[in-house]
Protein backbone atom coordinates (compact mmCIF):
# COMPACT_ATOMS: atom_id res chain seq x y z
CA UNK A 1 -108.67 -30.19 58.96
CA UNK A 2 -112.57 -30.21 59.12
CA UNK A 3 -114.85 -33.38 59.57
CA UNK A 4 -115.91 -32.70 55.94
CA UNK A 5 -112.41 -32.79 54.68
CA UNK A 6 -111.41 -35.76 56.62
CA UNK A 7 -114.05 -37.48 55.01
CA UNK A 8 -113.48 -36.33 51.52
CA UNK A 9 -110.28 -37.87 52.18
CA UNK A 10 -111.07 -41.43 53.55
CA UNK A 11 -111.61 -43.48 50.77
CA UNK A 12 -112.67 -46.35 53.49
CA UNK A 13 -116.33 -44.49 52.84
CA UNK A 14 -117.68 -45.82 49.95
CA UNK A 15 -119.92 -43.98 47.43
CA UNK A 16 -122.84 -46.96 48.09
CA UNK A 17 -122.69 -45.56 51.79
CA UNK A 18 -123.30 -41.92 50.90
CA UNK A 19 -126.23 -42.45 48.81
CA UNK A 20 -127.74 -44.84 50.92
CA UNK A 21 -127.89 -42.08 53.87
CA UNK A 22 -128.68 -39.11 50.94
CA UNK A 23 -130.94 -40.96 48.74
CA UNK A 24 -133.97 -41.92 51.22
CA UNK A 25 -134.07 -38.29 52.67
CA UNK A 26 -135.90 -36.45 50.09
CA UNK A 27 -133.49 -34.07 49.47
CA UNK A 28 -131.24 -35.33 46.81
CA UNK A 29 -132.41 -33.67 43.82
CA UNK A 30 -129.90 -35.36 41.22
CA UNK A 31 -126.17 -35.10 39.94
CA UNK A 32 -124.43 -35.44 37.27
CA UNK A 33 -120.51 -36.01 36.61
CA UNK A 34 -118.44 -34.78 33.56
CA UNK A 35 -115.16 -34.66 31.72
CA UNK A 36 -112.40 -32.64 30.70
CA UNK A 37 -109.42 -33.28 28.64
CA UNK A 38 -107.77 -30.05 29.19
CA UNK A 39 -110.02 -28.02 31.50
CA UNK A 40 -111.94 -26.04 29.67
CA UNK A 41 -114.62 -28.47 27.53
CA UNK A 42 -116.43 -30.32 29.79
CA UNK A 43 -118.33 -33.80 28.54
CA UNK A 44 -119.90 -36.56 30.22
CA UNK A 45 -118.07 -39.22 28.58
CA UNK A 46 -115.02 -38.88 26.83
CA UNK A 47 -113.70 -41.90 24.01
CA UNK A 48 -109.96 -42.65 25.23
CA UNK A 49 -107.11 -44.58 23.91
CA UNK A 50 -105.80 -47.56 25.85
CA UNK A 51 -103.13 -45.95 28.69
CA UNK A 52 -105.14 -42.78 28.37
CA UNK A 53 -107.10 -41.03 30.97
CA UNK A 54 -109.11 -37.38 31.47
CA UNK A 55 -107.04 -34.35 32.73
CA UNK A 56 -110.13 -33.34 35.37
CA UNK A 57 -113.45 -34.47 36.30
CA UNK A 58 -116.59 -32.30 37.67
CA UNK A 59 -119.31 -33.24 39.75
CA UNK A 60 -122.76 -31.54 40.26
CA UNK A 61 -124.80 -31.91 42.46
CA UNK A 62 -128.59 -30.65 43.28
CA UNK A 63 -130.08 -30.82 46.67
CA UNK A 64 -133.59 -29.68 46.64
CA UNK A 65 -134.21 -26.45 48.57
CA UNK A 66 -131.04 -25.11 47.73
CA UNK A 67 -130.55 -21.99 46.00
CA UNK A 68 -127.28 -23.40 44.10
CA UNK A 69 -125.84 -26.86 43.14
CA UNK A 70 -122.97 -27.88 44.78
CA UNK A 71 -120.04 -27.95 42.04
CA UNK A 72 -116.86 -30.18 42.88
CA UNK A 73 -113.88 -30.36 39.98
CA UNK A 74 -110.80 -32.89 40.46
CA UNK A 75 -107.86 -33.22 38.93
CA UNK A 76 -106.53 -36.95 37.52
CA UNK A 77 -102.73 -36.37 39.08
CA UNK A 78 -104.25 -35.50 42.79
CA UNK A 79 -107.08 -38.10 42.65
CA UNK A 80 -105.51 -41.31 41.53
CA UNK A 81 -104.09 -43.29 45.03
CA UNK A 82 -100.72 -43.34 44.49
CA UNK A 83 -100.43 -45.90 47.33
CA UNK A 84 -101.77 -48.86 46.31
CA UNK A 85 -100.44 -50.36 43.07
CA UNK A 86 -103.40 -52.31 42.38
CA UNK A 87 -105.75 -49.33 42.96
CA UNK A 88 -103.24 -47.64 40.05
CA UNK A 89 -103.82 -50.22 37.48
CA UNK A 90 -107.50 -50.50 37.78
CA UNK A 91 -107.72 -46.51 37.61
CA UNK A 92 -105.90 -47.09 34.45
CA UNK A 93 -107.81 -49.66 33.34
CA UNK A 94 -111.15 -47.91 33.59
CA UNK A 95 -110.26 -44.48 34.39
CA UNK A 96 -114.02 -42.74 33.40
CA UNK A 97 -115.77 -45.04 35.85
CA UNK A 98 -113.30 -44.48 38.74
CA UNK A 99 -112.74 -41.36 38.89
CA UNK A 100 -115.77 -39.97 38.12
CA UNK A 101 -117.04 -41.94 41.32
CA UNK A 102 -114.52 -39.90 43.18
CA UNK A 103 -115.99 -36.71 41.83
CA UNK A 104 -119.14 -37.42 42.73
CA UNK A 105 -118.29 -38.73 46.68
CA UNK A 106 -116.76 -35.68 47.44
CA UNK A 107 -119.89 -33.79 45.57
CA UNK A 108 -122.14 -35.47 47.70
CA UNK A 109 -120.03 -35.02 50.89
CA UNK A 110 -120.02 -31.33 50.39
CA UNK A 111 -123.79 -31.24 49.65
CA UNK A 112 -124.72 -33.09 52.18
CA UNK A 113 -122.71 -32.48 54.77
CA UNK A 114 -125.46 -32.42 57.64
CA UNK A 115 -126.47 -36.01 56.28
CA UNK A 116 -123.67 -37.72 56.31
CA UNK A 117 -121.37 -36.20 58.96
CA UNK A 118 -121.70 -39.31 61.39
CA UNK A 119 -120.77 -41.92 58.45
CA UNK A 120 -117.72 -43.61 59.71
CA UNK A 121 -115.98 -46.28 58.01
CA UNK A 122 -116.54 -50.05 58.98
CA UNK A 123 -114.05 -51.44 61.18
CA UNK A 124 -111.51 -53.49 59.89
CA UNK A 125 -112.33 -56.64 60.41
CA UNK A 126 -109.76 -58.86 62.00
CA UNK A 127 -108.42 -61.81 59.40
CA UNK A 128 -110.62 -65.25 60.14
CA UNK A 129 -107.89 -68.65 60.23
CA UNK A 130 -108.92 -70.88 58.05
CA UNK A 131 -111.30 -73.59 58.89
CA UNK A 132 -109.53 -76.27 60.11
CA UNK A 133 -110.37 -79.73 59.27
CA UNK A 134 -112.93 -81.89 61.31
CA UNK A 135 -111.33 -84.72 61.73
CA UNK A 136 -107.74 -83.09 62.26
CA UNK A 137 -107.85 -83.62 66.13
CA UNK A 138 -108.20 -87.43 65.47
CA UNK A 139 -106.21 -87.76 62.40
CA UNK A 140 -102.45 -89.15 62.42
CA UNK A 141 -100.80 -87.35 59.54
CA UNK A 142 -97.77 -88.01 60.50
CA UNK A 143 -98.49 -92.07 60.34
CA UNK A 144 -100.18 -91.35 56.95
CA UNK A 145 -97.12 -89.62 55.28
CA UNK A 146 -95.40 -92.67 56.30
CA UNK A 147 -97.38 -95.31 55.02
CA UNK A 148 -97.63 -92.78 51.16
CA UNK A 149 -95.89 -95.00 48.61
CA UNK A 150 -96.07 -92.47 46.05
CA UNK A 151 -95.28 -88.61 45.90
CA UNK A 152 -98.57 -87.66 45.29
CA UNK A 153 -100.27 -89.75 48.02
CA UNK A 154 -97.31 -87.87 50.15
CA UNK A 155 -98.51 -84.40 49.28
CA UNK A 156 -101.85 -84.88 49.54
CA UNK A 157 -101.32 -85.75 53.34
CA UNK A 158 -98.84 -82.68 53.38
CA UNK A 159 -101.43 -80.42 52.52
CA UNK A 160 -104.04 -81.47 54.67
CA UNK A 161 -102.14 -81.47 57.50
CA UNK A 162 -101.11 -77.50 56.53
CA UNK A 163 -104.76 -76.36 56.00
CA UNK A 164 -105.55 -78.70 59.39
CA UNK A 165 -102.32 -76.01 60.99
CA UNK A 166 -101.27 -79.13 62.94
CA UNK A 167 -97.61 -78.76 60.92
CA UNK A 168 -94.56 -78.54 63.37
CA UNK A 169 -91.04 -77.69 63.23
CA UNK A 170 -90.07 -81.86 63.30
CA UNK A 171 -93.22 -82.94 61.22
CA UNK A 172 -91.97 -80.49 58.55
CA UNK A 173 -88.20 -81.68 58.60
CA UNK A 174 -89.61 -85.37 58.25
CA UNK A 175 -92.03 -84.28 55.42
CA UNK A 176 -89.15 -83.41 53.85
CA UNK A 177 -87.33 -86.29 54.25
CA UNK A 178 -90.21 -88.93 53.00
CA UNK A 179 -90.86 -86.51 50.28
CA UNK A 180 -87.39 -86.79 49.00
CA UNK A 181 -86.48 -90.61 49.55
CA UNK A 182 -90.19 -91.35 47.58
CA UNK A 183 -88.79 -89.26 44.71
CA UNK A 184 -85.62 -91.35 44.76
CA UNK A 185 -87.24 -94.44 44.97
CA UNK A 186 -89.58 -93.22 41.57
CA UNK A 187 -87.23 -92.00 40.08
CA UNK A 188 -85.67 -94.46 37.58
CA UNK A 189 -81.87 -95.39 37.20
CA UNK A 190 -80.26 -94.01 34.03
CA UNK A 191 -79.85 -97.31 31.70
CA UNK A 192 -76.94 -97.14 29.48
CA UNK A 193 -77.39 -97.50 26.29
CA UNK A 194 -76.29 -100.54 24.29
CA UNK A 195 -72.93 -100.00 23.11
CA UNK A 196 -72.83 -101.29 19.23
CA UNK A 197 -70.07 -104.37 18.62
CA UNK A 198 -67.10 -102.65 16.56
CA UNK A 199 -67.54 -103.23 13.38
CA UNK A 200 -65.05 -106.37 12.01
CA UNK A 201 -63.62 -105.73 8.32
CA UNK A 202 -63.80 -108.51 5.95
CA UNK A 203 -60.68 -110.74 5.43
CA UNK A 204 -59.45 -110.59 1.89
CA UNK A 205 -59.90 -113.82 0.27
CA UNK A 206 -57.13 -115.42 -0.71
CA UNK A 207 -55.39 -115.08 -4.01
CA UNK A 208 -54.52 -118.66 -5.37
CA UNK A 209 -51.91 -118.87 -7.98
CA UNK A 210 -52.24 -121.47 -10.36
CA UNK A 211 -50.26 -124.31 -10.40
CA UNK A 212 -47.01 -125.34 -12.57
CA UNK A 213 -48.85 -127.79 -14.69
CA UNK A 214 -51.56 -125.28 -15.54
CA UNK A 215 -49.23 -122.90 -16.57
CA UNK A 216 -48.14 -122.80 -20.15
CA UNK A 217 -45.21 -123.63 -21.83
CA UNK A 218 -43.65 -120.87 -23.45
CA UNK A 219 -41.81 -121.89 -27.10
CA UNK A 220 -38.34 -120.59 -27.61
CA UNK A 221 -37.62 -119.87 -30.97
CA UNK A 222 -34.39 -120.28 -32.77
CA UNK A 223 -33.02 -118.40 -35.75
CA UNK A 224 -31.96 -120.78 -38.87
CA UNK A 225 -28.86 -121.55 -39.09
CA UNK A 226 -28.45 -120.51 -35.32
């Protein structure tokens, strides 16, 4: 593989490092990047559905002196960096933009070959810790998760004392602990509820009969003659 190709193909070299090694030498003499649907009608912008994207995109480029612009097509399939599934998404979120950036790296890689031959990309730069707190060397977290009264006071302390990367094995087993007895002690007994007093029918008043003297006399009757 050539030095051009291996650069074509590390996307680690950004566009905004090309053209800021191309643009100051007097020899760019312009570009321009277009886009086909199906390979044969070529437009610079194309009006796409949502989840749509172009089949191809061509780049052309003009370096002054040179009898013939430099002319780079791409397909969509063999462009998009099937790698990263972020990268995906945001190609197919804004698919014009994206890819006709690739066209035109590659365009200007092959154009100006001479130019940008030594571009390498920046070293990776090794992951900085966090800052840790200033007063973490003086600061008893371990005394102040005791004294919390309250879950939140208790994770408040908890956190600081992550971001501060003072956290050990037996500081985070205690955490634990006094984070778990403060959300028994707030968390309130179930109260029963009030059973209702069963309900106590009436008693029938009682039926008085009326006495003998109140009664009345019933007549007998007797036949004549009887």
């Amino acid at each position: 593989m050539t030095e051009t190709a291996k650069l074509e193909q590390n996307e680690l070299v950004t566009l905004a490092q090309l053209q800021e090694r191309i643009y100051p030498s007097g020899l760019y003499g312009g570009s321009k990047v277009e886009f086909s649907a199906d390979g044969r009608e070529w437009l610079d912008f194309l009006i796409l559905n949502k989840g749509e994207h172009p089949a191809a995109a061509r780049a052309t480029v003009f370096r002054n002196g040179a009898e013939h612009p430099t002319i780079v097509a791409i397909g969509w399939h063999e462009s998009v960096p099937e790698v990263d599934a972020e990268m995906i998404e945001r190609w197919n979120t804004d698919p014009i933009a994206l890819f006709g950036s690739k066209a035109l790296r590659i365009g200007l890689i092959r154009a100006f070959r001479d130019l940008v031959g030594e571009i390498s990309a920046p070293a990776p730069q090794k992951p900085q810790a966090p800052a840790q707190d200033a007063e973490a060397g003086t600061r008893d977290f371990a005394a102040e998760a005791a004294a919390a009264t309250t879950v939140e006071a208790h994770a408040e302390v908890w956190n600081a004392a992550r971001l501060a990367r003072v956290v050990t094995t037996a500081m985070d087993r205690e955490f634990r602990q006094q984070r778990l007895a403060l959300k028994g002690a707030q968390t309130p007994a179930p109260v029963e509820p009030e059973r209702p007093a069963p309900a106590t029918a009436p008693r029938p008043a009682p039926t008085r009969r009326p006495s003998p003297a109140s009664m009345p006399r019933v007549t007998t009757l007797r036949r004549p003659g009887a």
